[in-house]
Protein backbone atom coordinates (compact mmCIF):
# COMPACT_ATOMS: atom_id res chain seq x y z
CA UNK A 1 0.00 0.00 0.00
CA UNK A 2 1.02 3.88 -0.37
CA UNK A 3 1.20 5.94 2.71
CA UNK A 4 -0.92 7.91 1.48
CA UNK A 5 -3.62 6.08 0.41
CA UNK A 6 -5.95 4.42 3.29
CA UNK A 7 -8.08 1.02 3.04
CA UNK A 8 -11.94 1.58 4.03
CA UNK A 9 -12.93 -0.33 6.59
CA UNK A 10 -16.37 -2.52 6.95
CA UNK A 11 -18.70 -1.52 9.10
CA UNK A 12 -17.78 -4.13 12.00
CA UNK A 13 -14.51 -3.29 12.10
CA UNK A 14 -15.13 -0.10 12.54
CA UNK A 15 -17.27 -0.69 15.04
CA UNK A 16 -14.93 -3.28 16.82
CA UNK A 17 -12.30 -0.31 16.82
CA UNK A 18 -14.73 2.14 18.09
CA UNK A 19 -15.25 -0.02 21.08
CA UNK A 20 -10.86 -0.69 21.50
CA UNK A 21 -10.84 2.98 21.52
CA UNK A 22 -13.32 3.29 24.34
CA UNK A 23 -11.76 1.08 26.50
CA UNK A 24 -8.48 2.17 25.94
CA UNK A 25 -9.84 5.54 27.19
CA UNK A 26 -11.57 4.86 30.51
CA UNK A 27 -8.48 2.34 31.14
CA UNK A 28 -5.81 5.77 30.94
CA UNK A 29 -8.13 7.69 33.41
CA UNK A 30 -8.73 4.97 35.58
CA UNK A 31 -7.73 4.94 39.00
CA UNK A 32 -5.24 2.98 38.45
CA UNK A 33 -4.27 3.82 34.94
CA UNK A 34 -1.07 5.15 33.34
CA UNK A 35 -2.53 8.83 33.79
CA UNK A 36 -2.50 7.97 38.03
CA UNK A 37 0.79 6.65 39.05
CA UNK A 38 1.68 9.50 41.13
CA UNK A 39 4.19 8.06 43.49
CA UNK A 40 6.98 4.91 42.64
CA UNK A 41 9.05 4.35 45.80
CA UNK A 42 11.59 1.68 46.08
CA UNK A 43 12.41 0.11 49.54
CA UNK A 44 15.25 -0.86 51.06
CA UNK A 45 14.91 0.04 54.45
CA UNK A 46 12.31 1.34 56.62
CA UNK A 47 11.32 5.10 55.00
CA UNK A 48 8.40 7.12 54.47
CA UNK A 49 7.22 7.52 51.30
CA UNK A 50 5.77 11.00 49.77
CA UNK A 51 2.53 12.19 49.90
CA UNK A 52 1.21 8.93 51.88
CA UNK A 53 1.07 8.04 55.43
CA UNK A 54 2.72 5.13 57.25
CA UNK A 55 6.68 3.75 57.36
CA UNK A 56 7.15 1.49 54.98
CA UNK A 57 10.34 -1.24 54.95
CA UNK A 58 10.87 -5.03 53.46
CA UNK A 59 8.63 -7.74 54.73
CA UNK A 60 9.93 -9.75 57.13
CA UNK A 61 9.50 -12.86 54.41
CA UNK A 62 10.58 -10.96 51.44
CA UNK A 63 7.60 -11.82 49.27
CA UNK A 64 6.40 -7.73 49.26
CA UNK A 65 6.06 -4.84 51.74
CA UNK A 66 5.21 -4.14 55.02
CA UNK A 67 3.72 -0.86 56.74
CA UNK A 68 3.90 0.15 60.02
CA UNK A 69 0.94 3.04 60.43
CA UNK A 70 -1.48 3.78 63.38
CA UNK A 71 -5.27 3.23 62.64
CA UNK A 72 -5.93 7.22 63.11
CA UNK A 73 -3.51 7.18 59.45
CA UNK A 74 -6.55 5.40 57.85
CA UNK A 75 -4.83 3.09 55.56
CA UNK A 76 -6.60 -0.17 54.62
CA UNK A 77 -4.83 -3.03 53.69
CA UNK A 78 -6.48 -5.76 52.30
CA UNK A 79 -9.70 -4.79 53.92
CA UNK A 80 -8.55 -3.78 57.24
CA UNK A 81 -7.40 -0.37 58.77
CA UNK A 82 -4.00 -0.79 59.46
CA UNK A 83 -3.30 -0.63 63.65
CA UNK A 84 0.46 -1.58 63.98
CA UNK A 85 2.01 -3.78 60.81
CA UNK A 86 0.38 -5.27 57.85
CA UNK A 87 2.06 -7.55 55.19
CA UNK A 88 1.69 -5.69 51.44
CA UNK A 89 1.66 -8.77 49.11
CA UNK A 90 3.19 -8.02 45.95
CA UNK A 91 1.34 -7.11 42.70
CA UNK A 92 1.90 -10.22 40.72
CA UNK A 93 2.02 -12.65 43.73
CA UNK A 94 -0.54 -15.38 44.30
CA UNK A 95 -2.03 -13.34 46.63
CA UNK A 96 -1.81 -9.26 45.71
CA UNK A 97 -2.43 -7.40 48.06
CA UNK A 98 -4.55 -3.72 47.76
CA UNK A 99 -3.99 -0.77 49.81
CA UNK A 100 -6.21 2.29 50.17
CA UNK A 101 -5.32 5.92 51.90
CA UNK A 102 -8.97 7.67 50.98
CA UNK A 103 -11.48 8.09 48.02
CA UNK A 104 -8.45 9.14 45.97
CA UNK A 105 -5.26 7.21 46.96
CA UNK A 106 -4.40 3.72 46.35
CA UNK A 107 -1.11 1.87 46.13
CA UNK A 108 0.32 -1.61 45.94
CA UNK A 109 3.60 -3.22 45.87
CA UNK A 110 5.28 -4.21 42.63
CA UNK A 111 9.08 -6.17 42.55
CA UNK A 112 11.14 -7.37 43.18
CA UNK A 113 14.04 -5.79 41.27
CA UNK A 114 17.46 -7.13 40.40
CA UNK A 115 18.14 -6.42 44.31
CA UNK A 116 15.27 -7.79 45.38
CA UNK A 117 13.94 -4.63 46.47
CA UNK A 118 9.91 -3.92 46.23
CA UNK A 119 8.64 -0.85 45.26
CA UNK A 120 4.90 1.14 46.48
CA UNK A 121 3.48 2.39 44.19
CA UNK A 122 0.77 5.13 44.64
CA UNK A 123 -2.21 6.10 42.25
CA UNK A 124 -4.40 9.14 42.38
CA UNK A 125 -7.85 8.88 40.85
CA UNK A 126 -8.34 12.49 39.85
CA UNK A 127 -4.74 13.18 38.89
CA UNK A 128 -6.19 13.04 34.79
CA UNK A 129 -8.54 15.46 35.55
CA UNK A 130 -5.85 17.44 37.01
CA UNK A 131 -3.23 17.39 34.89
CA UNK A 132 -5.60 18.45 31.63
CA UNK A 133 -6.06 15.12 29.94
CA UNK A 134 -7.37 15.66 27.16
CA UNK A 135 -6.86 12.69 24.90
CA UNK A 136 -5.21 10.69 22.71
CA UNK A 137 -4.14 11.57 19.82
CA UNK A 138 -4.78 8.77 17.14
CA UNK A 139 -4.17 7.58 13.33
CA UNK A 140 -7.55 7.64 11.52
CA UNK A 141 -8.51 3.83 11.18
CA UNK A 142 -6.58 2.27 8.58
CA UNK A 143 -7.74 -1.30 7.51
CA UNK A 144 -4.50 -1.64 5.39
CA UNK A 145 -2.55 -1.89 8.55
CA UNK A 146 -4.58 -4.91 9.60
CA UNK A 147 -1.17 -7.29 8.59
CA UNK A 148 -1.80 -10.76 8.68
CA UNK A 149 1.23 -12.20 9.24
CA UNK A 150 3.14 -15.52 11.08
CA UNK A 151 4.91 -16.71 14.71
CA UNK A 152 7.44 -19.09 14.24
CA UNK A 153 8.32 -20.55 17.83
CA UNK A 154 12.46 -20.79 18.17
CA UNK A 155 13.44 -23.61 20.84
CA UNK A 156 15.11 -21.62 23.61
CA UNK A 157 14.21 -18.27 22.02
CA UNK A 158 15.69 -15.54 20.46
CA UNK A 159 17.83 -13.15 23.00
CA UNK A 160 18.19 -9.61 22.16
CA UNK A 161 18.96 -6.68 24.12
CA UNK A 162 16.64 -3.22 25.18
CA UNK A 163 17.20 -0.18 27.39
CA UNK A 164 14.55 1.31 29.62
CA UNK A 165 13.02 4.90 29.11
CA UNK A 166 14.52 6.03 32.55
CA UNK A 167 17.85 4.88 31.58
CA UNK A 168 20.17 2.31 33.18
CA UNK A 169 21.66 -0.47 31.75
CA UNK A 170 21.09 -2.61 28.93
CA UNK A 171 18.30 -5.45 29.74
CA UNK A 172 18.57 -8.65 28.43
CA UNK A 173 15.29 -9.89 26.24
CA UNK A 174 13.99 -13.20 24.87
CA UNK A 175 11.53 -13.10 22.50
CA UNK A 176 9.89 -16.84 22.13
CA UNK A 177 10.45 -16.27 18.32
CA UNK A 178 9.95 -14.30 15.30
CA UNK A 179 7.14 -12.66 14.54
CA UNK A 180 6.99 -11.32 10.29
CA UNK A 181 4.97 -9.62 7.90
CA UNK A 182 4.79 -8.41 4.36
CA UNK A 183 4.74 -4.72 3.72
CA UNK A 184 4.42 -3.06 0.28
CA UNK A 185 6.49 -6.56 -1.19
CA UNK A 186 9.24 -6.75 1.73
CA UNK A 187 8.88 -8.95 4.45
CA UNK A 188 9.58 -7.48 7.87
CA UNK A 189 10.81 -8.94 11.35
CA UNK A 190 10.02 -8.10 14.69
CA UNK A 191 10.94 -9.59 17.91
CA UNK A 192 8.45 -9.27 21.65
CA UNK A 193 8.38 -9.50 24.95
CA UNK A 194 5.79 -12.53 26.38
CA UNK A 195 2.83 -10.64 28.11
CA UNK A 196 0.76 -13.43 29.80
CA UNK A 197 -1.01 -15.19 27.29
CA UNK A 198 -0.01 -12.49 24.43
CA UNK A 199 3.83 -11.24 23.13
CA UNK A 200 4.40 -7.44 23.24
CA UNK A 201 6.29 -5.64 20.74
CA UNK A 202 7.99 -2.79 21.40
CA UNK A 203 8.43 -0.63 18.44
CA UNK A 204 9.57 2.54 16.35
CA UNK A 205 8.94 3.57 13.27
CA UNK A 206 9.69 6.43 10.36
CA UNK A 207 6.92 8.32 12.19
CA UNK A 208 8.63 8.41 15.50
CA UNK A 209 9.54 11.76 17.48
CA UNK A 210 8.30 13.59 14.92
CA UNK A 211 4.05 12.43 14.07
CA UNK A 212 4.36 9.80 17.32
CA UNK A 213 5.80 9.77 20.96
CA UNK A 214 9.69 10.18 20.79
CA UNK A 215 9.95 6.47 22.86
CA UNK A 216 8.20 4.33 20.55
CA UNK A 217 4.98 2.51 20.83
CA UNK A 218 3.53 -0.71 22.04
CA UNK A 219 1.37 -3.64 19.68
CA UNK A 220 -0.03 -6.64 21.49
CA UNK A 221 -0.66 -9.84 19.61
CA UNK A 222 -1.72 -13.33 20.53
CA UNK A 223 -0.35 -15.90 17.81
CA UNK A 224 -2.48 -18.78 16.77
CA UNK A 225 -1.74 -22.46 17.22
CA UNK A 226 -1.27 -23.10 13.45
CA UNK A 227 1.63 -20.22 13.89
CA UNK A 228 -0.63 -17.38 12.15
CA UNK A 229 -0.98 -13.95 13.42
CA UNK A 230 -2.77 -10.82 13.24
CA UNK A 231 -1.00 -7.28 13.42
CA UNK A 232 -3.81 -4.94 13.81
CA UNK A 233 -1.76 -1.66 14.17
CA UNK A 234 -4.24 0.57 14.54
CA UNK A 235 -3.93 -0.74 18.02
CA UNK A 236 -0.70 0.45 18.61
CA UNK A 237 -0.32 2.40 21.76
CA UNK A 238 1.60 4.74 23.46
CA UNK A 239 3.36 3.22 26.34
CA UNK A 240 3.09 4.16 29.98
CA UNK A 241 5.83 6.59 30.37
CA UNK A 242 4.08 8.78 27.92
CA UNK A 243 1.32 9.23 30.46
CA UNK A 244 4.17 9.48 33.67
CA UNK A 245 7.87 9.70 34.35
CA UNK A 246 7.58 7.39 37.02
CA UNK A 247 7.05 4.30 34.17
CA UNK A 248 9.87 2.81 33.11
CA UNK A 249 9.21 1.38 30.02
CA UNK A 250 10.87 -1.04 28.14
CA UNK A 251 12.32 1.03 23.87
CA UNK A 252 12.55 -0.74 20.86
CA UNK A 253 15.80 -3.01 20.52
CA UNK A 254 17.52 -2.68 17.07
CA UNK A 255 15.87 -5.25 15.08
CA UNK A 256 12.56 -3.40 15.87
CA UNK A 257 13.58 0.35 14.67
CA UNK A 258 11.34 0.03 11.18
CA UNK A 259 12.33 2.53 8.34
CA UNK A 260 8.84 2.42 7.14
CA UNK A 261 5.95 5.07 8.35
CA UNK A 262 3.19 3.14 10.21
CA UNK A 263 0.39 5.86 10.38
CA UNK A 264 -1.53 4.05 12.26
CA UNK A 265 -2.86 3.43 15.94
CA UNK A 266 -2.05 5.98 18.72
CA UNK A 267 0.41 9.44 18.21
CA UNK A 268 0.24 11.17 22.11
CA UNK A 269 -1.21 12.17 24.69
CA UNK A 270 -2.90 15.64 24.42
CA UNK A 271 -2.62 17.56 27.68
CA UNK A 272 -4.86 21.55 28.18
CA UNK A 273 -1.98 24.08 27.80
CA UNK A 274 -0.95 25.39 31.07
C-alpha cells in the first residue's frame, strides 16, 4: 500500500475499533491507569514515602512490603485499617495485596528488582482530571494496517537486548520467536516480549519523534496455534511513560527500529496548555 492512500474499513470493524478505543480511554483515566501513578518508591529500608502516610520497609519474608501506620492514618490493607504492621503482598504474587489511603489514593507493591527490592506504588484517581487530559491523539482507522502475518516458535528463544526509558543499563530480552509480515512486497521482522497469554512488541517507526511519541509505541498480539498472526496496528499504543515519568518502560531493541511510516494506531497524549 502507499502511505498515502488508506483502506476503508467494513462496518464491523469499525465498530470493533470504536469499542478498543473506548476502552483504551476509561483504562488511561482509571484509578489505576497510566494517567494515576503519582508516586513509585523503592524500599530498602524502613522510610516514608511521599505524599502517603505510614513507614514502609521489606517484609519480614521478602515476598512484598510491610507498613507500620497507626489506625488514626486510615490506611486499609487488604480490607482492614491498618493498627500496627500489615504484610503488602506483591502485585503479581498469588495473593496481591490492595492498599487504600482515601477516596483518591491507592497503592500496591510491585518487585522485586534485580536487588530484590519492592517498590509502592501510589495512584491518584483524579490526577487526569488534574493534569488536563485531554486525549489521545490517534491515526484515523486504517484497515491496510490490519497485517496478517506468522509466529514461528524458536526452541530456547531468540535473546536480544533493550534499554529502559529512565535509563540504566542494557536489559537482556527473549523473544519466544519471530514474529513477520509483508509490507508493500518486503517482508519485515520483529521480535516481543511474552505478556501473559499475548507477546508485546515494542516498536519505532519512520513516524517516531516527529508524528508519534519520541519512545516508541507498544502492539499486542496473541499468535495462533497453526503459527498465524494478526498485526492490527491501529492498536498500537503509546506506552506508559508517555502518560508518567515514574514508568519505566521497556524502547525498541535494534531489530525493531522500522524505516517504514506506520500511520496508524495511537500518536500522544494531548494535555490543556498550562
Amino acid at each position: 500500500m502507499s502511505d498515502s492512500v488508506q483502506t476503508a474499513p467494513d462496518d464491523a470493524a469499525l465498530a470493533q475499533h470504536d469499542a478498543f478505543r473506548r476502552k483504551r480511554d476509561l483504562s488511561v483515566r482509571g484509578p489505576q491507569g497510566s494517567l494515576a501513578l503519582v508516586a513509585s518508591a523503592w524500599v530498602s529500608e524502613p522510610t516514608t514515602v511521599e505524599g502517603v502516610p505510614g513507614t514502609w520497609s521489606a517484609s519480614p519474608a521478602g515476598d512484598g512490603l510491610q507498613v507500620s501506620a497507626d489506625a488514626s492514618d486510615g490506611i486499609v490493607v487488604d480490607g482492614r485499617v491498618v493498627d500496627g504492621a500489615a504484610i503488602v503482598y506483591a502485585h503479581d504474587s498469588m495473593t496481591p495485596s490492595s492498599v487504600r489511603f482515601d477516596d483518591r489514593r491507592t497503592a500496591f507493591a510491585v518487585g522485586p528488582d534485580f536487588h530484590g527490592r519492592f517498590a509502592l506504588q501510589v495512584w491518584d484517581a483524579d490526577a487526569a482530571e488534574e493534569r488536563g487530559f485531554e486525549g489521545i491523539e490517534t491515526f484515523p482507522y486504517d484497515a491496510a494496517w490490519v497485517k496478517h502475518g506468522t509466529f514461528e516458535a524458536v526452541d530456547g528463544g531468540v535473546g536480544f537486548e533493550y534499554a529502559k526509558s529512565r535509563g540504566g543499563s542494557l536489559r537482556q530480552g527473549v523473544s519466544p520467536g519471530r514474529i513477520r509480515f509483508e509490507h508493500e512486497g518486503a517482508e519485515v521482522e520483529l521480535l516481543a516480549l511474552p505478556d501473559g497469554d499475548s507477546l508485546q512488541i515494542v516498536f519505532a517507526d519512520a513516524t517516531t519523534g516527529d508524528e508519534t511519541y519520541d519512545v516508541g509505541r507498544f502492539l499486542f498480539v496473541k499468535p495462533k496455534h497453526d503459527g498465524t498472526v494478526v498485526l492490527d496496528f491501529n492498536r498500537a499504543i503509546v506506552p506508559p511513560c508517555a502518560m508518567s515519568d515514574l514508568f519505566n518502560c521497556p524502547l525498541p531493541p535494534a531489530g525493531n527500529r522500522l524505516a517504514i511510516a506506520i500511520r496508524a494506531g495511537e500518536r500522544r497524549p494531548r494535555f490543556a496548555q498550562a
